[in-house]
Protein backbone atom coordinates (compact mmCIF):
# COMPACT_ATOMS: atom_id res chain seq x y z
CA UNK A 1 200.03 132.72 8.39
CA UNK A 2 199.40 136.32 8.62
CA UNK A 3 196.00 138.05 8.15
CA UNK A 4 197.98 140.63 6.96
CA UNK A 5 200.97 140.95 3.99
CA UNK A 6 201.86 144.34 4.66
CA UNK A 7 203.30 146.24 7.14
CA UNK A 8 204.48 149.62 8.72
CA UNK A 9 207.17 149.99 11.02
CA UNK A 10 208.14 153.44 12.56
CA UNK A 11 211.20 154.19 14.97
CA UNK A 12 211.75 156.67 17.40
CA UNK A 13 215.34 156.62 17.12
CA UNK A 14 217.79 157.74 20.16
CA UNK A 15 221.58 157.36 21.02
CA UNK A 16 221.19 154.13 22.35
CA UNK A 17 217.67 152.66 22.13
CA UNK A 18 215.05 152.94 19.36
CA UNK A 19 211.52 152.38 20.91
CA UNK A 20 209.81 150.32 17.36
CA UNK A 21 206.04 150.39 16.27
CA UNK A 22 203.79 148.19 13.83
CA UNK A 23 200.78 149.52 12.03
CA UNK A 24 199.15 146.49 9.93
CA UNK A 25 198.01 147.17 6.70
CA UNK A 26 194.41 147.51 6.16
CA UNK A 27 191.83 150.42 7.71
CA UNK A 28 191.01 147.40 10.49
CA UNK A 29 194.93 146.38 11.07
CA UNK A 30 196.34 146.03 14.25
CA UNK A 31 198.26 148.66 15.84
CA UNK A 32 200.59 147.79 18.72
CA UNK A 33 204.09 148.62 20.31
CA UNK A 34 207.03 146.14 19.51
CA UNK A 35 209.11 146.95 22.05
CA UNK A 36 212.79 148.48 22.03
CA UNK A 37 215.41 147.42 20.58
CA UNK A 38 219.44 148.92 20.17
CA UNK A 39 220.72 151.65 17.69
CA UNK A 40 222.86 149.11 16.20
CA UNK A 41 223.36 147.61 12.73
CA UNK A 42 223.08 144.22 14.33
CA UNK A 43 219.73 144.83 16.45
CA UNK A 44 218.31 146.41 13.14
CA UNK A 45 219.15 143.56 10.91
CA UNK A 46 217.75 140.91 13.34
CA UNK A 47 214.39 143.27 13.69
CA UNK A 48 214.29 143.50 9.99
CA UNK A 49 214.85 139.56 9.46
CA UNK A 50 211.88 138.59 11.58
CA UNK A 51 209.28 140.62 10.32
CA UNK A 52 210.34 139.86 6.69
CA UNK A 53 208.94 136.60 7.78
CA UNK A 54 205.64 137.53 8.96
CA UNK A 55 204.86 140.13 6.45
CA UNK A 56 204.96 140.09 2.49
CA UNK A 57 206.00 143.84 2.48
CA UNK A 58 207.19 146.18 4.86
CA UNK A 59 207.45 150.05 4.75
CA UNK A 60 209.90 151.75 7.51
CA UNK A 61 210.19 155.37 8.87
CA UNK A 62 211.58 157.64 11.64
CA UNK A 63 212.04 161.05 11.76
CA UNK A 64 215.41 163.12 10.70
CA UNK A 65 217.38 163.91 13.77
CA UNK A 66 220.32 163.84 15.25
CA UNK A 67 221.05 159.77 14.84
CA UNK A 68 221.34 160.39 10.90
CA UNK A 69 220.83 157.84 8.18
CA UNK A 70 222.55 155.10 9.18
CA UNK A 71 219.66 153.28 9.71
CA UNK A 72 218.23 154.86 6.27
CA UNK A 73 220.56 153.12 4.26
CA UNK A 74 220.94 149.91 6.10
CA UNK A 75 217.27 149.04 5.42
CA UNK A 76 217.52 150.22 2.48
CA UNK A 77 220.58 148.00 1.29
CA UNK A 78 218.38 145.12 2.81
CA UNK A 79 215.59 145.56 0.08
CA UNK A 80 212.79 147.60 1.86
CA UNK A 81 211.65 151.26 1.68
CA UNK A 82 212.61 153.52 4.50
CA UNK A 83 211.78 157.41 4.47
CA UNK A 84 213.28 159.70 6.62
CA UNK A 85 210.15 162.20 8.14
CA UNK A 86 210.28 166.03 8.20
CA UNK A 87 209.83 165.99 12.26
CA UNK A 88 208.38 170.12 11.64
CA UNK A 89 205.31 168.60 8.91
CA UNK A 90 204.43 165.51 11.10
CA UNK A 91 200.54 166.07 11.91
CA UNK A 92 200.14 167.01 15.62
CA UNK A 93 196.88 166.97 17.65
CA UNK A 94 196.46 170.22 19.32
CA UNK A 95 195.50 168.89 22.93
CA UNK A 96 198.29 166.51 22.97
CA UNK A 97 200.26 167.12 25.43
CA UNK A 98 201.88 164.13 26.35
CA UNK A 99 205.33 162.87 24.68
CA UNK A 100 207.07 159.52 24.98
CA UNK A 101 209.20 157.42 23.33
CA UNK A 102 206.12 154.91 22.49
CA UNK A 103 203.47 157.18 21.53
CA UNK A 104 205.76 158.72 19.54
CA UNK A 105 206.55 155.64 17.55
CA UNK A 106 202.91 154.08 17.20
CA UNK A 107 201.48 157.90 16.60
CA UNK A 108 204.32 157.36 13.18
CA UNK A 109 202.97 154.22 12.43
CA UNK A 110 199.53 155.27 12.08
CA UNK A 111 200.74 158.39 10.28
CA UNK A 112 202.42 156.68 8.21
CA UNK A 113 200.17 153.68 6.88
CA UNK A 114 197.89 157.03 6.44
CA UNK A 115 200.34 158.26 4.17
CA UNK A 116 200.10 161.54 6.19
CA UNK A 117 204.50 161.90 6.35
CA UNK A 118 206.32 164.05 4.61
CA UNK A 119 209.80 162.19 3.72
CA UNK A 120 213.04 164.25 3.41
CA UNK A 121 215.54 164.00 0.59
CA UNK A 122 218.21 161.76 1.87
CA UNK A 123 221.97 162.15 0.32
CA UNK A 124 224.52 159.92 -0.07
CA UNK A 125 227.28 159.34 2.13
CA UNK A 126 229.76 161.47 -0.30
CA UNK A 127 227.05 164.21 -0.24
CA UNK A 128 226.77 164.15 3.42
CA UNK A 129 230.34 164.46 3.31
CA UNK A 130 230.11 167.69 1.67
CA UNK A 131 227.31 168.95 3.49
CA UNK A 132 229.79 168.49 6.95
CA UNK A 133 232.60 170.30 5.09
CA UNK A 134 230.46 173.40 3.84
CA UNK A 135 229.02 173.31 7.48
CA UNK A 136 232.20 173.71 9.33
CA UNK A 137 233.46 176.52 6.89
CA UNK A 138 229.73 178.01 7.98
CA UNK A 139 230.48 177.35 11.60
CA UNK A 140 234.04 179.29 11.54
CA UNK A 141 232.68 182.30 9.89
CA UNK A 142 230.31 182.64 12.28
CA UNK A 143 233.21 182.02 15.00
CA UNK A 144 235.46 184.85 12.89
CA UNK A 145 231.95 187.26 13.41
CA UNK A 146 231.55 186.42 17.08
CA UNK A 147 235.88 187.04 17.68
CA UNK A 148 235.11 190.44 15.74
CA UNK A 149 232.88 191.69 17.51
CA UNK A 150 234.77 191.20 20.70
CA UNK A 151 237.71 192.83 19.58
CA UNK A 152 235.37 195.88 18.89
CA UNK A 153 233.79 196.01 21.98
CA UNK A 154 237.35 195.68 23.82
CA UNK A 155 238.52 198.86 22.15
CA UNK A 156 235.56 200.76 22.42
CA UNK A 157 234.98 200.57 26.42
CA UNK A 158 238.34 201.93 26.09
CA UNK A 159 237.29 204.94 23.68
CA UNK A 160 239.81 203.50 20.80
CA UNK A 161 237.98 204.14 17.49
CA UNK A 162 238.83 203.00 13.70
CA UNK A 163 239.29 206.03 11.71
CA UNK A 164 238.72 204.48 8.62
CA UNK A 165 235.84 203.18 6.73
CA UNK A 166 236.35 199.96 5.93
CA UNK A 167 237.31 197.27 8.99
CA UNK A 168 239.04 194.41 8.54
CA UNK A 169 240.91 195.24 5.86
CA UNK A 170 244.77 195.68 6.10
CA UNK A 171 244.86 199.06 7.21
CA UNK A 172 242.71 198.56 10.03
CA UNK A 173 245.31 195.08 11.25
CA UNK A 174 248.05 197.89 10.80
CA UNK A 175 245.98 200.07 13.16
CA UNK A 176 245.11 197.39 15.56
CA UNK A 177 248.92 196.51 15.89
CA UNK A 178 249.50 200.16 16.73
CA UNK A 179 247.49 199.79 19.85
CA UNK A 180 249.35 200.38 23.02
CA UNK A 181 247.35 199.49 25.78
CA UNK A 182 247.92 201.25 29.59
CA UNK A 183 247.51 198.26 31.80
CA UNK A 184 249.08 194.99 31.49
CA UNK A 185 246.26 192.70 31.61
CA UNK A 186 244.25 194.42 29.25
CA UNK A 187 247.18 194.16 26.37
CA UNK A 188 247.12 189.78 27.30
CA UNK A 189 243.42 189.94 26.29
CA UNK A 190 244.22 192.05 23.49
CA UNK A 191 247.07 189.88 21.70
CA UNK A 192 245.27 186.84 22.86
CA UNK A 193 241.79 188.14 20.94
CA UNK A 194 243.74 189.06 17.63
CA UNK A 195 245.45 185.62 18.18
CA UNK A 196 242.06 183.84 18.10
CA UNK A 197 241.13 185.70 15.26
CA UNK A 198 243.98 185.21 12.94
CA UNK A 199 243.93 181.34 13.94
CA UNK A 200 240.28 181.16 12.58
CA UNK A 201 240.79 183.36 9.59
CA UNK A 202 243.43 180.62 8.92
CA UNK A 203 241.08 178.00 9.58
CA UNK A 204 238.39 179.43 6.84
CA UNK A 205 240.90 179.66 4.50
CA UNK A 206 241.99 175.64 5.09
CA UNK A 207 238.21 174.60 4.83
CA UNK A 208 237.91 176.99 1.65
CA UNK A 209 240.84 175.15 -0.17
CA UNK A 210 239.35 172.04 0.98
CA UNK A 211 236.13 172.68 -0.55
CA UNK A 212 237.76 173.85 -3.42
CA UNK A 213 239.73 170.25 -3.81
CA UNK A 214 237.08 168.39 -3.33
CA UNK A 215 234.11 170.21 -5.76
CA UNK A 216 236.03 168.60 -9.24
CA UNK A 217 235.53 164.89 -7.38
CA UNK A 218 231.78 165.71 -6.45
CA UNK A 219 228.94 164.29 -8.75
CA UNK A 220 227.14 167.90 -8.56
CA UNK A 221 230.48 169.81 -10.32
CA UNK A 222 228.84 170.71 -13.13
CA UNK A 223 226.20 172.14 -11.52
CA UNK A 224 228.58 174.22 -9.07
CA UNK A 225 230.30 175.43 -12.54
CA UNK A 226 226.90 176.49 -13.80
CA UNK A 227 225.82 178.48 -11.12
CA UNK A 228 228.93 180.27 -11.14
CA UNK A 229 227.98 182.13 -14.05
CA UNK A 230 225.42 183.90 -12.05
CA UNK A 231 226.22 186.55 -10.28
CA UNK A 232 226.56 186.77 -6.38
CA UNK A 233 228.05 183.34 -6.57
CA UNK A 234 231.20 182.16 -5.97
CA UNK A 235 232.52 178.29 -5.64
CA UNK A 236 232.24 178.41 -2.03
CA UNK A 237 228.83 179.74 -1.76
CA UNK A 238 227.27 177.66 -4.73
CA UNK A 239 228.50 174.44 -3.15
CA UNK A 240 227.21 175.17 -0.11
CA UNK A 241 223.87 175.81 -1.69
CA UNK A 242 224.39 173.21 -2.98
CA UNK A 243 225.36 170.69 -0.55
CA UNK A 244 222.02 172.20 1.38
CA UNK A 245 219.74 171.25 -1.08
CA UNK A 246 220.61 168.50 -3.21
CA UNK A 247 219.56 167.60 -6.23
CA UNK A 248 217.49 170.33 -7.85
CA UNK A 249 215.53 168.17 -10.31
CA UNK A 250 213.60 166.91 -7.47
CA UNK A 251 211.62 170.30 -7.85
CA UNK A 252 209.33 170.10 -10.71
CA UNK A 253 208.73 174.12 -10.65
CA UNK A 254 210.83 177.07 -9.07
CA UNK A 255 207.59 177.59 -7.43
CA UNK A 256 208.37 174.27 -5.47
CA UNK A 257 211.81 175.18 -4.41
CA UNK A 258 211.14 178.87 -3.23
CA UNK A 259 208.43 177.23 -1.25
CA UNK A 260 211.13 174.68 0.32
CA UNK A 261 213.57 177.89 0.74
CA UNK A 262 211.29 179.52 2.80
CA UNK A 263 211.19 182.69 0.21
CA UNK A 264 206.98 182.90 -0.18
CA UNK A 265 204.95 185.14 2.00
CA UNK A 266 203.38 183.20 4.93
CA UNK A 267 198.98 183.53 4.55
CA UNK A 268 196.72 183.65 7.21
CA UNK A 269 193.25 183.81 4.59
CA UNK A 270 189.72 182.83 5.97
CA UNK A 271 186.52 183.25 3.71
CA UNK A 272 186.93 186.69 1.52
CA UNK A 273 189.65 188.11 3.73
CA UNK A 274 193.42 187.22 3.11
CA UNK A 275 196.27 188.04 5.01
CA UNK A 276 199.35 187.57 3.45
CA UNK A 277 202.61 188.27 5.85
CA UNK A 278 206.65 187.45 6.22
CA UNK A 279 208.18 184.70 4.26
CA UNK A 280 207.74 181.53 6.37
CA UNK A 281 211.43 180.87 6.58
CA UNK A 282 210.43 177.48 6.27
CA UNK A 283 213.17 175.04 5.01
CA UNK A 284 216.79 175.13 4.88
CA UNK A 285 218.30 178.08 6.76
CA UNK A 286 221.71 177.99 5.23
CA UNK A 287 220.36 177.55 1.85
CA UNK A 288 217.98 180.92 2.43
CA UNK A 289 221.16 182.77 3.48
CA UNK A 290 223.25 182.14 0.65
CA UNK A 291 220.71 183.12 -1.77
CA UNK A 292 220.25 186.36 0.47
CA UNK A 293 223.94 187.34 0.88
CA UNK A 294 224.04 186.70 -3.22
CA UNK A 295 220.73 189.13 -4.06
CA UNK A 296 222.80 192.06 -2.61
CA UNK A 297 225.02 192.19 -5.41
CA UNK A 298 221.85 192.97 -7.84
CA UNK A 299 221.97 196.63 -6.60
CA UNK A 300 224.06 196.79 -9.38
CA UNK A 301 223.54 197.55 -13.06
CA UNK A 302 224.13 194.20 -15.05
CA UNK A 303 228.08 193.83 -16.05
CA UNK A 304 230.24 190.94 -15.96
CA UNK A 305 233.56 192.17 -14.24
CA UNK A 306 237.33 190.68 -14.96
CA UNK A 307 237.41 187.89 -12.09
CA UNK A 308 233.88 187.16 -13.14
CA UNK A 309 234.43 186.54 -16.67
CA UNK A 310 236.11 183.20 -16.62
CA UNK A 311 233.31 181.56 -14.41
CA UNK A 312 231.04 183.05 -17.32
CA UNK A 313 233.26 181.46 -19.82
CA UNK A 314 233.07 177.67 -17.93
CA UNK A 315 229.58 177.76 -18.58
CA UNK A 316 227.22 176.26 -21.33
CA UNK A 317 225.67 179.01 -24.04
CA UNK A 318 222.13 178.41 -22.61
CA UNK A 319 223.80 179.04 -19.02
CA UNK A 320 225.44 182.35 -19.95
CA UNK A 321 222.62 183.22 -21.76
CA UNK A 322 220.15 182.77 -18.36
CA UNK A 323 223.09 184.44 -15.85
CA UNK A 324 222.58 188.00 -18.40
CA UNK A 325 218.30 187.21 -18.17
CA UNK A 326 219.17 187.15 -13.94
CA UNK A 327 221.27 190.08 -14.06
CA UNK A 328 219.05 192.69 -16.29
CA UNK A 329 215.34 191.58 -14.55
CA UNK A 330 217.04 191.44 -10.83
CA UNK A 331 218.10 194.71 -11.37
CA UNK A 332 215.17 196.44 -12.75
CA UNK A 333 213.16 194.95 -10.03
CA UNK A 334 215.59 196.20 -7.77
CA UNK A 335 214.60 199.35 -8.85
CA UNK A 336 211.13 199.17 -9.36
CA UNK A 337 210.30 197.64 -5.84
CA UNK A 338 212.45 200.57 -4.44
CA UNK A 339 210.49 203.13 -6.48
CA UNK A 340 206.94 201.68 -5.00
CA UNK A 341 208.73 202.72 -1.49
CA UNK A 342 209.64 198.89 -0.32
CA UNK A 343 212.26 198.93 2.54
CA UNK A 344 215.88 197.52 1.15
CA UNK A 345 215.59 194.05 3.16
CA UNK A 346 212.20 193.39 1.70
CA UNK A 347 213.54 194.21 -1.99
CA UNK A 348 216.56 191.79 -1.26
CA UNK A 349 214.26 189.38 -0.32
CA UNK A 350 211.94 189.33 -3.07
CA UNK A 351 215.36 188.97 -5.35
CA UNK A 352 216.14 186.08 -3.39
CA UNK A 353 212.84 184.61 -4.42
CA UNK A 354 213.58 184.95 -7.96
CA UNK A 355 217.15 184.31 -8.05
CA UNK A 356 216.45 180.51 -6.85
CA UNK A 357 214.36 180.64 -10.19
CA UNK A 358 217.05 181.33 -11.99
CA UNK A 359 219.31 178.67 -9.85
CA UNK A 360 216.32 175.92 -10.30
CA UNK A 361 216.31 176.94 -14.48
CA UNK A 362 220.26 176.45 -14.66
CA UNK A 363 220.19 173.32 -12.78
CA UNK A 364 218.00 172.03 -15.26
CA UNK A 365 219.73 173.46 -18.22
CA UNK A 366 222.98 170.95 -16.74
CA UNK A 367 220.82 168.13 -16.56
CA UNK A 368 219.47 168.14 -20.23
CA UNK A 369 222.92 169.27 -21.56
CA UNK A 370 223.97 165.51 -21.61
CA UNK A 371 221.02 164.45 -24.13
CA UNK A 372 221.21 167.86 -26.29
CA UNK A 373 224.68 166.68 -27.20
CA UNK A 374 223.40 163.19 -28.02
């Protein structure tokens, strides 16, 4: 029989091979190196089976990477906790300099019978789902940017400038088709770049539709209709948020989530002096950007336009009544961070902050909906 009924197992996963630890519970337990075993359900299963037998209680980890959370959920299904570690808050020795596959797994271990690991929120495998599809719409509209900007620097080593003032639009595709081009070669590249670019415009607008499909089958719907009642938001960029981050009620304050956004200034204080600097950009980066690309539209004074006012309309009283709130303080501090001389970025920025206030206080206006109207 064991000396010990509890134990802590850490991975360090990889394609093929996860490299496993065992922390004893107890300040005085044992800490050693299992050994390796496969990335497979089957190795995993038969690891999990025979220390079930030795110990009364096991607690699993490994950090989020690449591999996923395959191995998440399989332990999971089999009865035991697993958390998935934030690899960016794992406690690091400063002189450490030396990395391998089983220092990294007993140095988790330790950490984690310490209670020292910060576990990530884990979705489920339809939320994952819609995290890959918002991604991929993400990843061609960067591609559309990058096939831009090539086109533009084609026609301006060749002194061809846009007259207008807005690109992109339809009179600028009428001017680009004008374009006659002297030598042979250079009209291929041409044709071929606005080739590119129409296939991935076509491609955004398939992934759009598909996003748009799949929201009304999604558990987190009514939250994407709620937040559509703000303003800056649209279906596609709410459900990306959305799809980022997860389930908002795991925030107990906004504080909390403009913290995980990345939105609060980074400090650098010791004894009376404090230095406060940048946001840390800490968090999810995709998440941030969203909220960013949506504070730009609080330049405005508050109004709720004609395409806007349906979205307004979807959504509960106490929704509509928070959207207005957003609208009429974003804008006055718009104003009043602009009249203390604050450059334009650093104003957006600070309306990012509070806007994900506003997102965290509609997401919980959705969740208590269901017992008001019990």
């Amino acid at each position: 029989m064991a000396n010990y009924s509890e134990a802590y197992v850490a991975f360090d996963t990889s394609k093929l091979r996860n490299a496993v630890a065992i922390a004893e519970g107890g300040r005085a337990g044992d800490v050693r190196f299992f050994g390796e075993i496969d990335n497979t359900p089957t190795a995993v299963r038969r690891l999990v089976k025979k220390l079930s037998g030795k110990y009364g209680r096991l607690t699993f980890c490994y950090e989020a990477g690449p591999t996923g959370y395959g191995v998440h959920r399989l332990i999971s299904d089999l009865g035991h906790r697993c958390d998935v570690v934030a690899p960016s808050l794992i406690p690091k020795k400063p002189g450490d300099r030396v990395k391998t596959n089983r220092r990294d797994a007993v140095g988790l271990a330790k950490l984690l019978r310490a209670g020292e690991l910060t576990a990530v929120w884990v979705p489920d495998e339809r939320h994952e789902a819609m995290r890959d599809l918002t991604r991929a719409r993400d990843t061609a509209v960067a591609d559309q940017r990058a096939k831009c900007q090539q086109v533009t620097a084609l026609l301006l080593r060749l002194g061809r400038h846009y007259p207008g003032k807005s690109k992109w639009g339809k009179a600028h595709w009428a001017w680009l088709s004008k374009q006659e081009l002297a030598q042979p070669e250079q009209r291929i590249v041409f044709e071929e770049m606005l080739l590119a670019l129409r296939q991935v415009q076509e491609r955004i607008q398939r992934l759009e539709e598909a996003i748009r499909a799949a929201v009304p089958e999604w558990s987190l719907e009514p939250v994407v209709t709620a937040l559509m009642a703000l303003r800056g938001i649209d279906l596609v960029s709410a459900a990306t948020f959305l799809a980022e981050i997860g389930d908002l009620s795991r925030f107990r304050t906004p504080r909390e989530l403009m913290g995980y956004l990345g939105l609060v200034p980074s400090e650098n204080s010791t004894g009376e002096t404090i230095r406060r600097g940048p946001i840390t950009k800490a968090g999810n980066r995709r998440a941030r950007r969203v909220l960013v690309e949506s504070a730009w539209s609080y330049r405005y004074p508050p109004r709720v336009g004609r395409a806007k006012q349906p979205r307004v309309e979807a959504a509960p009283p106490a929704v509509r009544t928070i959207a207005w709130k957003a609208q009429t303080r974003l804008y006055a501090r718009y104003r009043a961070l602009l009249r203390r001389g604050k450059l334009k970025t650093v104003v957006i920025t600070a309306l990012a902050r509070e806007l994900a206030g506003f997102i965290w206080a509609v997401s919980r206006e959705v969740a208590l909906s269901p017992t008001q109207a019990n």
